[in-house]
Protein backbone atom coordinates (compact mmCIF):
# COMPACT_ATOMS: atom_id res chain seq x y z
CA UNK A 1 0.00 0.00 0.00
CA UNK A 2 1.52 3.34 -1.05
CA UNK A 3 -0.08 6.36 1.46
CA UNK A 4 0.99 9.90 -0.04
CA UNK A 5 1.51 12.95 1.97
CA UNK A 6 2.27 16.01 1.90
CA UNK A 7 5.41 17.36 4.10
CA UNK A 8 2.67 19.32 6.20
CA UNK A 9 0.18 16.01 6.78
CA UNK A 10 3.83 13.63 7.85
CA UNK A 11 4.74 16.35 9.94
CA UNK A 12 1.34 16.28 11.43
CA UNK A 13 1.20 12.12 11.31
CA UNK A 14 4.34 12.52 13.57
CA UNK A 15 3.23 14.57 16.23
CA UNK A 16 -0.63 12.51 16.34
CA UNK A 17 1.63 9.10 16.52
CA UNK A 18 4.48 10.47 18.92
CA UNK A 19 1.50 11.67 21.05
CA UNK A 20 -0.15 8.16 20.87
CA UNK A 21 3.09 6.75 22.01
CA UNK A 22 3.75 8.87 24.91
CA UNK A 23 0.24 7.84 26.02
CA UNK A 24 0.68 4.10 25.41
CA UNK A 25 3.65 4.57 27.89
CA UNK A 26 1.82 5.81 30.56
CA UNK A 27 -0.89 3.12 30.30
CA UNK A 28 1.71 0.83 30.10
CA UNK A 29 3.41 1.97 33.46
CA UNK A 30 -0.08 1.78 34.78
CA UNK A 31 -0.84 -2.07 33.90
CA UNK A 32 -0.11 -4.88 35.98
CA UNK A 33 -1.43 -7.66 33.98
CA UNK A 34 0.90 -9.23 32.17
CA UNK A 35 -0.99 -10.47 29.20
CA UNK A 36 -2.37 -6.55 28.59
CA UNK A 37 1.35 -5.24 29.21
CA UNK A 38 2.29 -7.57 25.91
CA UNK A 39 -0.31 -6.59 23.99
CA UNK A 40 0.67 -2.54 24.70
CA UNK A 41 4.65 -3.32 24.11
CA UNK A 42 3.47 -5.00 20.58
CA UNK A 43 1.38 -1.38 19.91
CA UNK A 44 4.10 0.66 21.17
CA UNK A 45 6.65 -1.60 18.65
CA UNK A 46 3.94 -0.53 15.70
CA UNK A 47 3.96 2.91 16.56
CA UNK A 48 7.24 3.70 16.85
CA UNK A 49 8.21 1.37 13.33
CA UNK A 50 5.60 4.07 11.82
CA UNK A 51 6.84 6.97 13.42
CA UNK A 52 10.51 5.92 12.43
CA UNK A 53 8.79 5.33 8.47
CA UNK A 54 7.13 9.04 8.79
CA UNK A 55 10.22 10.37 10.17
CA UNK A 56 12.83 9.10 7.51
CA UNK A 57 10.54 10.47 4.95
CA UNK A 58 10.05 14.00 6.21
C-alpha cells in the first residue's frame, strides 16, 4: 500500500503518533497484567516502526 503525503500532513502524522506513544507509555506503566502489558509493548513496537517510516521520509 503506497499512502501519499504532503510534508505538512507527515509532519502532522508525527506529532498525532508520537503523542499516541507517549500515552501508550503511561498506560503501560499503569498495567499490571501481564498479558495486557504484551499486547501494549506489541502497539508501542507498531507505533514507533511508523513513526521511524514518517520520520525518515520527512
Amino acid at each position: 500500500m503506497v499512502l501519499e503525503l504532503t510534508e505538512k500532513e507527515k509532519e502532522l502524522l508525527k506529532i498525532a503518533l508520537e503523542s499516541f506513544e507517549s500515552d501508550l507509555r503511561d498506560e503501560l506503566a499503569k498495567t499490571d497484567k501481564q498479558n495486557w502489558r504484551y499486547a501494549l509493548r506489541g502497539e508501542e513496537q507498531a507505533i514507533r516502526s511508523l513513526i521511524e517510516k514518517v520520520s525518515a521520509r520527512a
